[in-house]
C-alpha atoms as a PDB file:
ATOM      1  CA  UNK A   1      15.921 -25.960   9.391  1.00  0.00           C
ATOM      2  CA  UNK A   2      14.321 -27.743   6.713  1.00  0.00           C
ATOM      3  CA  UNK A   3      13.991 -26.323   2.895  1.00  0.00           C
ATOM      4  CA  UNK A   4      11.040 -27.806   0.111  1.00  0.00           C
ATOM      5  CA  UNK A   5      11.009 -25.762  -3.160  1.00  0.00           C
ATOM      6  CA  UNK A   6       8.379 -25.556  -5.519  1.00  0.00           C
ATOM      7  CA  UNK A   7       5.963 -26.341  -2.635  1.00  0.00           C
ATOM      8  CA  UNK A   8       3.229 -23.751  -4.849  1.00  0.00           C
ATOM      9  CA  UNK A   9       3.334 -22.426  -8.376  1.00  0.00           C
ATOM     10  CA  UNK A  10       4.039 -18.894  -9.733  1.00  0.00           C
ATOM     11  CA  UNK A  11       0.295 -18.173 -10.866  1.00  0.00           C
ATOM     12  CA  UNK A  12      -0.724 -18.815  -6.724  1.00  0.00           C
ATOM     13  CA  UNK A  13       2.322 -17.090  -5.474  1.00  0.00           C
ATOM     14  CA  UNK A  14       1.011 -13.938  -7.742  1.00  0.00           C
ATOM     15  CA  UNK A  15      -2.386 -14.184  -6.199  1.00  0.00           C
ATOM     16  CA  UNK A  16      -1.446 -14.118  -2.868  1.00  0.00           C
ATOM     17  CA  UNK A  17       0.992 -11.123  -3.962  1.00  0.00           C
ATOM     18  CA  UNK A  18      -1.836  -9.225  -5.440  1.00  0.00           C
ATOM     19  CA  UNK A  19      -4.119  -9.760  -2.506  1.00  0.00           C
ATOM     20  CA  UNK A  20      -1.049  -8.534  -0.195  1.00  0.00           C
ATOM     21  CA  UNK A  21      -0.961  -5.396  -2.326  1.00  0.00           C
ATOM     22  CA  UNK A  22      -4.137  -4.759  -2.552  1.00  0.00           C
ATOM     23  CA  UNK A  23      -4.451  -4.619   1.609  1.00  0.00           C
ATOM     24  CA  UNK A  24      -1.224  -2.326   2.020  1.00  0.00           C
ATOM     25  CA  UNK A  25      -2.412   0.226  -0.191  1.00  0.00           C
ATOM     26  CA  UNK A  26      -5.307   0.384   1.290  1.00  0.00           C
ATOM     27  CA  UNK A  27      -3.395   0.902   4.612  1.00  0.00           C
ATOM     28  CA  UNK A  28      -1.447   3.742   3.144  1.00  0.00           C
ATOM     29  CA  UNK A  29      -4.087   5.353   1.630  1.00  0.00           C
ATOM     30  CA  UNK A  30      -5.703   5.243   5.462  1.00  0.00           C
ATOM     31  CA  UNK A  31      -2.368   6.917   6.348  1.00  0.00           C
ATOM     32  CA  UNK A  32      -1.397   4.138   8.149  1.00  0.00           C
ATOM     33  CA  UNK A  33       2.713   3.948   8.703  1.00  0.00           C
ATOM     34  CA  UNK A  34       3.251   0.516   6.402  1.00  0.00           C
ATOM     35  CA  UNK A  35       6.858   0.069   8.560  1.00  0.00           C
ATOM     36  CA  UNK A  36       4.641  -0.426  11.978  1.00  0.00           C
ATOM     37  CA  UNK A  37       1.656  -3.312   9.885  1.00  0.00           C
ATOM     38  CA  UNK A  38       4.153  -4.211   6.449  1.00  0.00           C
ATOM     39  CA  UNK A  39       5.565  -7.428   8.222  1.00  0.00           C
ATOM     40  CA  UNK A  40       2.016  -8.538   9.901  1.00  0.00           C
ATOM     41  CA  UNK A  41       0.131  -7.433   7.055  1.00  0.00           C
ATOM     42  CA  UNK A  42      -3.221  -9.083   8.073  1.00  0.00           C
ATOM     43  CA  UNK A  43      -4.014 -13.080   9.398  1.00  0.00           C
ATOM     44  CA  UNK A  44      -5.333 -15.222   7.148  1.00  0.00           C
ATOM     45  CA  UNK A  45      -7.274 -18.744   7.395  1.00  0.00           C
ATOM     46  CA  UNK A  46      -7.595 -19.897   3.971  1.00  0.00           C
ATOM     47  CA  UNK A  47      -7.264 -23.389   2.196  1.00  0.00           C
ATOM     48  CA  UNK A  48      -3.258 -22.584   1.770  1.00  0.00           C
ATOM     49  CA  UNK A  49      -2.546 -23.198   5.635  1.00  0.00           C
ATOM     50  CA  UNK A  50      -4.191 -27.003   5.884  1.00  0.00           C
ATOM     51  CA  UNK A  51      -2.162 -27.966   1.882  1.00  0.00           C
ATOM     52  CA  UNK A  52       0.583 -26.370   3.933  1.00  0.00           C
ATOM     53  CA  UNK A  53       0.156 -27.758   7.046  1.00  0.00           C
ATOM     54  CA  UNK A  54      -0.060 -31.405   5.416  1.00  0.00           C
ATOM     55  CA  UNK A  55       2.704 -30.784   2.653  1.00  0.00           C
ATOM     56  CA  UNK A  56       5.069 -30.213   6.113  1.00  0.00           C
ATOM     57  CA  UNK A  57       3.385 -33.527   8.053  1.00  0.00           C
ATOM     58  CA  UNK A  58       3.734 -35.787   5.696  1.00  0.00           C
ATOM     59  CA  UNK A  59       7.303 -35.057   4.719  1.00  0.00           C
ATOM     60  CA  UNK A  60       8.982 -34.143   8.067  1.00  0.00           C
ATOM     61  CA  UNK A  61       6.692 -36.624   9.853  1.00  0.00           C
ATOM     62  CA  UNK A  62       5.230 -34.515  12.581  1.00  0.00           C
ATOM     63  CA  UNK A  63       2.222 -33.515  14.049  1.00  0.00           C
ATOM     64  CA  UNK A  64       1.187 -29.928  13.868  1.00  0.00           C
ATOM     65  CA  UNK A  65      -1.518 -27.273  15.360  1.00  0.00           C
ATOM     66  CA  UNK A  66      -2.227 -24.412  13.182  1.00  0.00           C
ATOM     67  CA  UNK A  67      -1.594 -21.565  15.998  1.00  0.00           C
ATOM     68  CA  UNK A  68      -2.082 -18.538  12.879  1.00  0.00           C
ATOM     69  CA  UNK A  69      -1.448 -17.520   9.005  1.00  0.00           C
ATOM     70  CA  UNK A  70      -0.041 -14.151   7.890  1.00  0.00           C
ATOM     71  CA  UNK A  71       0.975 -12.355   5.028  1.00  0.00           C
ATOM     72  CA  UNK A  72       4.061  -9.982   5.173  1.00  0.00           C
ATOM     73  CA  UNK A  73       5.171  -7.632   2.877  1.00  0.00           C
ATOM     74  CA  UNK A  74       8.413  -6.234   3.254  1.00  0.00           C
ATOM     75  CA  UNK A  75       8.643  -2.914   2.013  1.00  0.00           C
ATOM     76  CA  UNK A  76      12.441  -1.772   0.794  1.00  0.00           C
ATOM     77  CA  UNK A  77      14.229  -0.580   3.275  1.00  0.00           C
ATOM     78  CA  UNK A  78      12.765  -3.683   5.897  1.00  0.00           C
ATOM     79  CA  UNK A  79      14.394  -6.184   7.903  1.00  0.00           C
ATOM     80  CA  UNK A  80      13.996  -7.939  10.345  1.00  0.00           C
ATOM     81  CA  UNK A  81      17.123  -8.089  13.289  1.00  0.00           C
ATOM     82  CA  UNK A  82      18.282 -11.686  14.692  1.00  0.00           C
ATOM     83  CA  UNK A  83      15.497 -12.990  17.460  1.00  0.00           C
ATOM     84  CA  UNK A  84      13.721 -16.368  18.250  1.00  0.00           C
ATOM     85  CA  UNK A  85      10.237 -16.174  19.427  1.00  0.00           C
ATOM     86  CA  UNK A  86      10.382 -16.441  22.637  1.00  0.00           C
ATOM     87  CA  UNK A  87       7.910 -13.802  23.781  1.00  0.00           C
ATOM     88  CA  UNK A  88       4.412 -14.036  25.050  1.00  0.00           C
ATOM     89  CA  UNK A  89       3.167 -12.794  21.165  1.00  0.00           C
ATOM     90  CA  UNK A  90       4.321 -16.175  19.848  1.00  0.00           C
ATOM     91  CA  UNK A  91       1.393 -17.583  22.046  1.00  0.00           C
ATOM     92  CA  UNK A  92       2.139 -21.622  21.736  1.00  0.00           C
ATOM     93  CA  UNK A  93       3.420 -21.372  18.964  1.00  0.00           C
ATOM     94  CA  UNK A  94       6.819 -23.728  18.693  1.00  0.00           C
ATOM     95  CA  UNK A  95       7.613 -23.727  15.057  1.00  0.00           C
ATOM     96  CA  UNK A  96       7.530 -21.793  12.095  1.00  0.00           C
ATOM     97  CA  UNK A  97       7.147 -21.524   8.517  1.00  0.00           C
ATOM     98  CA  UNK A  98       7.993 -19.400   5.558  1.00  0.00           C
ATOM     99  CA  UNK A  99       6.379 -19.440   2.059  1.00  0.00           C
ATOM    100  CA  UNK A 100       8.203 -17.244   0.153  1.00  0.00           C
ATOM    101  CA  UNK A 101       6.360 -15.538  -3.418  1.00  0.00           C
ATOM    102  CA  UNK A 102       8.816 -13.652  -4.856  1.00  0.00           C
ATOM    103  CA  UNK A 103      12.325 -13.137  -5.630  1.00  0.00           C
ATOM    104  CA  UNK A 104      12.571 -10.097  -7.716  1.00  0.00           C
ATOM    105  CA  UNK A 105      14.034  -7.989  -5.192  1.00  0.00           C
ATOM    106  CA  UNK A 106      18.078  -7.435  -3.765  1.00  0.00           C
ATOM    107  CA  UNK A 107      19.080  -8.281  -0.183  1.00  0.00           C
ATOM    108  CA  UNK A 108      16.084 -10.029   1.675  1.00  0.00           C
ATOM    109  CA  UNK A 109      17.726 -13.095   2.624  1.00  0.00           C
ATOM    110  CA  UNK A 110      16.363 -15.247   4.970  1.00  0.00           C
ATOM    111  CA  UNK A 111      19.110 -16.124   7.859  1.00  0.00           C
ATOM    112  CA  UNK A 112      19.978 -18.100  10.575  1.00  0.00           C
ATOM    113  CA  UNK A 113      23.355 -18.337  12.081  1.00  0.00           C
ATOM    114  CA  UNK A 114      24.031 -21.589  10.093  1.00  0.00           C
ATOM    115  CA  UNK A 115      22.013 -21.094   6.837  1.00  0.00           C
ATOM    116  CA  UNK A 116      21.300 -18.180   4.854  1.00  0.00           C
ATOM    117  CA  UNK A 117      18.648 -18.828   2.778  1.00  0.00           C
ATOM    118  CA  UNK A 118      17.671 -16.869  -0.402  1.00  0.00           C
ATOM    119  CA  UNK A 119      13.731 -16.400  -1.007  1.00  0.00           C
ATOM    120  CA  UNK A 120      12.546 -18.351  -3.987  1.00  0.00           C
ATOM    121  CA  UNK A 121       9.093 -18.244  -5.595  1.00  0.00           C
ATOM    122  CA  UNK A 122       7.328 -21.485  -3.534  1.00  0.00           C
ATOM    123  CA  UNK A 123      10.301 -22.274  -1.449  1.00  0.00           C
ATOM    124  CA  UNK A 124       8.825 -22.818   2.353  1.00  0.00           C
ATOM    125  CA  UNK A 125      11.046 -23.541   5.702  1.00  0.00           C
ATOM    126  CA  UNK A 126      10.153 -24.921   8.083  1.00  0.00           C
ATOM    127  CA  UNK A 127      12.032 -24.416  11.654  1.00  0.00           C
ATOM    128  CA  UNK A 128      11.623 -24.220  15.469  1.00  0.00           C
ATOM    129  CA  UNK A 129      11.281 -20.387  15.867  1.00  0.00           C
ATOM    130  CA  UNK A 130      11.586 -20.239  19.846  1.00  0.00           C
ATOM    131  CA  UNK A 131      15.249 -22.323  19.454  1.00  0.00           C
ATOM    132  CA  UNK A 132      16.436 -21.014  16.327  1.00  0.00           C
ATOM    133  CA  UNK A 133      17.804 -17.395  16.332  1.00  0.00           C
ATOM    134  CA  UNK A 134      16.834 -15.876  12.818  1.00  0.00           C
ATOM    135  CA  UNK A 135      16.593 -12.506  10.998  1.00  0.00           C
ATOM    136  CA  UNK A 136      15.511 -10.914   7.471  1.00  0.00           C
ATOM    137  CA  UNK A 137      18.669  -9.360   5.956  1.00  0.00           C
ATOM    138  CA  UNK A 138      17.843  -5.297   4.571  1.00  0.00           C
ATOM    139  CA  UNK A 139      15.342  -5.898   1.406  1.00  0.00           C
ATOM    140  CA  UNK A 140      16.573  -3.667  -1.740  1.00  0.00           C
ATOM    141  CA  UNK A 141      14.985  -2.401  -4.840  1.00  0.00           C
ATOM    142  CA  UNK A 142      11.209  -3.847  -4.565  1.00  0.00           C
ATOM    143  CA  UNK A 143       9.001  -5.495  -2.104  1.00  0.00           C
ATOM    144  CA  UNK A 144       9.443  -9.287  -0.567  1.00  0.00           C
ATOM    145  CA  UNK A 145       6.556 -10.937  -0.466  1.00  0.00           C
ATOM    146  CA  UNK A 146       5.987 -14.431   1.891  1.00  0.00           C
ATOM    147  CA  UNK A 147       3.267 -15.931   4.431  1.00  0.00           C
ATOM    148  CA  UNK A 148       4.386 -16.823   7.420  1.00  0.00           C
ATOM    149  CA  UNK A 149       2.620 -19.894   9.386  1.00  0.00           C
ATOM    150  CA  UNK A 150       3.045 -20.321  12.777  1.00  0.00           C
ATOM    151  CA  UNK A 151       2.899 -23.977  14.413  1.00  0.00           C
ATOM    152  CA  UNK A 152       3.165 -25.596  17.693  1.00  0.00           C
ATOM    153  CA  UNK A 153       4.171 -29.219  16.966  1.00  0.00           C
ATOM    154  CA  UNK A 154       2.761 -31.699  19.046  1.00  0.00           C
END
């Protein structure tokens, strides 16, 4: 598991939250059930995934395939139980990425069964999600925001 902070600023990390909103209430309003979409809000392929994809190659020294973007809201109440990605819906994707936005919510952590990691405005992991078991402790008293990138290093 490897942690960068301040990987974006606090003005993009809003925009992306705004745009996140913005999509789930539309869902609602739909009647969609947000706990069945909130975590795989919608894909994205916008200029964030190459600054991303490059920010992570250039420090960890690897080669990476964009496999797909998404943003996630996690509504309160959410979480996400210990798994790796090991599954036919990871595709070939190998490795994975979180870009958290926000951090005015309780609960929400990020863990692994080494690290628990607390979401930070522009923090981003980066991790092999088929090896490393991980989970989203119970979010509390507002949304969590992130994108999640998924990677198969070559």
């Amino acid at each position: 598991m490897i942690i960068f902070d301040k990987v974006i600023n606090k003005t993009v990390c809003d925009e992306y939250i705004y745009f996140i909103d913005t999509i789930y209430k539309e869902r609602c309003e739909q009647g969609q059930d947000p706990m069945k979409f909130s975590t795989r809000l919608i894909d994205i392929n916008e200029p964030i995934t190459d600054n991303i994809k490059e920010y992570i190659e250039d420090r960890v020294k690897v080669k990476l395939k964009h496999c797909w973007t998404q943003l996630q809201i996690w509504p309160t109440g959410s979480l996400s139980v210990r798994h790796i990605h090991d599954d036919e819906r990871a595709g070939e994707a190998t490795h994975n990425s979180m870009l958290y936005l926000n951090d005015n919510f309780a609960g929400g952590e990020f863990y692994t069964d080494d690290i628990l990691i607390k979401p930070v405005p522009g923090r981003l992991t980066y991790f092999n999600g088929r090896e490393v078991y991980h989970g989203v402790n119970p979010v509390h008293g507002s949304n969590r925001y992130s994108i999640i990138f998924w990677w198969r290093q070559m």
